[in-house]
C-alpha atoms as a PDB file:
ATOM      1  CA  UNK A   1      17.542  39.919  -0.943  1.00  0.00           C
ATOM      2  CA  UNK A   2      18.609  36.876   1.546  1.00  0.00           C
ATOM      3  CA  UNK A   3      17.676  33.767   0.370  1.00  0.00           C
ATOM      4  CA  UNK A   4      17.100  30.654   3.049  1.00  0.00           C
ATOM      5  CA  UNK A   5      17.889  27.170   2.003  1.00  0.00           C
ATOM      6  CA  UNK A   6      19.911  23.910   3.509  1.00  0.00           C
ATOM      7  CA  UNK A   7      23.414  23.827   3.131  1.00  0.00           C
ATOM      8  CA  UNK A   8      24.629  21.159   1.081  1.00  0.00           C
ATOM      9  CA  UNK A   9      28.404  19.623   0.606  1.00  0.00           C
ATOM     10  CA  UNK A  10      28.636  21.718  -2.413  1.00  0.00           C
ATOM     11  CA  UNK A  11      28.299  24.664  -0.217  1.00  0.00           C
ATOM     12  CA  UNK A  12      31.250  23.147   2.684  1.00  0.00           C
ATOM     13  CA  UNK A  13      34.392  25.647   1.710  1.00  0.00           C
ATOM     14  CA  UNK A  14      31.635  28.870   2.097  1.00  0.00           C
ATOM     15  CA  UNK A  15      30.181  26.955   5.268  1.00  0.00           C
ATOM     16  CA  UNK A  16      33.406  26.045   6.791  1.00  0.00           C
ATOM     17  CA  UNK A  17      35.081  29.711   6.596  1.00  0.00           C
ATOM     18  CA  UNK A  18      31.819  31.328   8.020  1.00  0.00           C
ATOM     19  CA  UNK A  19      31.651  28.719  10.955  1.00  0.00           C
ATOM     20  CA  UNK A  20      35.557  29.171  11.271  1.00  0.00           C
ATOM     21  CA  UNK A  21      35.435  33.085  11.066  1.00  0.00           C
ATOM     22  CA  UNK A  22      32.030  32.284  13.751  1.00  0.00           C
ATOM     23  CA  UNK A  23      34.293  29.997  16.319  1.00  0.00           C
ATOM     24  CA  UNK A  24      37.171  32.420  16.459  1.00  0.00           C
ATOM     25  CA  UNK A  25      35.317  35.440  16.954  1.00  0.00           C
ATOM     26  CA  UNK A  26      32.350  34.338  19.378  1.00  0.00           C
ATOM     27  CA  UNK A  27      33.395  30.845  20.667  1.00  0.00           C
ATOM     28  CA  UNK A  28      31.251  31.196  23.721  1.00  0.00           C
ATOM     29  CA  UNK A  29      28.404  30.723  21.268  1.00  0.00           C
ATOM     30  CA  UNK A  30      29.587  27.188  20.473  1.00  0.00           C
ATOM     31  CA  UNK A  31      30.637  23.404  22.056  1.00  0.00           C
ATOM     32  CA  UNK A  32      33.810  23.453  19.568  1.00  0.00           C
ATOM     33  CA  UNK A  33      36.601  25.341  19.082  1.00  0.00           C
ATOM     34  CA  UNK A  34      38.351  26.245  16.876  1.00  0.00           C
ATOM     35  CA  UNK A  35      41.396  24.800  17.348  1.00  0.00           C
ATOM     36  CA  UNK A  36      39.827  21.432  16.973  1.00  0.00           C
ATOM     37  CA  UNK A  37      37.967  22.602  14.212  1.00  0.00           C
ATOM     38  CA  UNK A  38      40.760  24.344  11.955  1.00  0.00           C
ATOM     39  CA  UNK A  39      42.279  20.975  11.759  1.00  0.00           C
ATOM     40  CA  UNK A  40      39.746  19.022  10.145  1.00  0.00           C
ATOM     41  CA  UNK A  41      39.574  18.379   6.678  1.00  0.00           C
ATOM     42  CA  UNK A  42      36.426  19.496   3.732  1.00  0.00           C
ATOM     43  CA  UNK A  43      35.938  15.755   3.197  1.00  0.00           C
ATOM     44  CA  UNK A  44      34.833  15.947   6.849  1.00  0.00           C
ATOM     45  CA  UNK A  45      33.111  19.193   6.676  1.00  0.00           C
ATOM     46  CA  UNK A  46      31.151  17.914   3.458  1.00  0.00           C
ATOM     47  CA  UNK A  47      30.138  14.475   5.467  1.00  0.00           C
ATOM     48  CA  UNK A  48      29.010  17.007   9.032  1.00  0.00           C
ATOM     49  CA  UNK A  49      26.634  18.967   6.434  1.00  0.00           C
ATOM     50  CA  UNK A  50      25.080  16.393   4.561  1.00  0.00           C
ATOM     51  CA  UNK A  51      20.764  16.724   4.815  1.00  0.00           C
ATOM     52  CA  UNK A  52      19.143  14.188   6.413  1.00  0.00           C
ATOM     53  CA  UNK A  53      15.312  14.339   7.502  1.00  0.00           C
ATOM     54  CA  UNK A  54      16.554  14.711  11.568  1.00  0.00           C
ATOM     55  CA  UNK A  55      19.990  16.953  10.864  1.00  0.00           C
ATOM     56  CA  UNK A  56      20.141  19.742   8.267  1.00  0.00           C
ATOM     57  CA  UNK A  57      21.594  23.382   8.532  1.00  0.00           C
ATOM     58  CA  UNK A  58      19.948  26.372   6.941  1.00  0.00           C
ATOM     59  CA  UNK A  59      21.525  28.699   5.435  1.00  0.00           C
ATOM     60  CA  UNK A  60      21.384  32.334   4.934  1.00  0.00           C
ATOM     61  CA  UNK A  61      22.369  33.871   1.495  1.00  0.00           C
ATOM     62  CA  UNK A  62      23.180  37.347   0.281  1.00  0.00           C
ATOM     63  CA  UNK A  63      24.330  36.714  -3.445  1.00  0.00           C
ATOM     64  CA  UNK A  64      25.023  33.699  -3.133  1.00  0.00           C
ATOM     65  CA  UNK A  65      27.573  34.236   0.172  1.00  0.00           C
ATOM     66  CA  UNK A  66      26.913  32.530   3.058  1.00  0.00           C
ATOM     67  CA  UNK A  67      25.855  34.948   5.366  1.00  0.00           C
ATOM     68  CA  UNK A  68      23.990  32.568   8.327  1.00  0.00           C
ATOM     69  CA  UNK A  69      23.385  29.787   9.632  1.00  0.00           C
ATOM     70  CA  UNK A  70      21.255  27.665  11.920  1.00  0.00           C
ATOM     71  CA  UNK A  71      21.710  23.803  12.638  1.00  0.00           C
ATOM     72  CA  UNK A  72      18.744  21.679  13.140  1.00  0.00           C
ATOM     73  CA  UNK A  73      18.947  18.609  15.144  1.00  0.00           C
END
């Protein structure tokens, strides 16, 4: 069963290797790369992903692994 919720900063090291693993493989689906990105640090990731009532991302889970995501702006 997938469960879909917003990812939170406790979630950032799952987050960050799924959007890293996303960038490298299929960077014509994003503005970043992953250059850029590979070099920032999970204090940085866990302030990008913090909830706020005009910025979240949903998440997809399998188990309780990161399997999705979508970013709502």
């Amino acid at each position: 069963m997938v469960a879909i919720r917003a990812i939170t900063p406790n979630d950032a090291v799952s987050y960050w290797d799924l959007r890293l693993n996303a960038l490298k493989n299929n960077p014509e689906a994003f503005s970043a790369n992953y250059e850029d990105s590979a070099n920032l640090t999970l204090d940085s990731v866990r302030t990008r992903i913090q909830v706020t009532e005009d910025h979240f991302i949903l998440g997809a889970f399998h188990e309780d692994v990161i399997v999705g995501m979508d970013r709502f702006c």
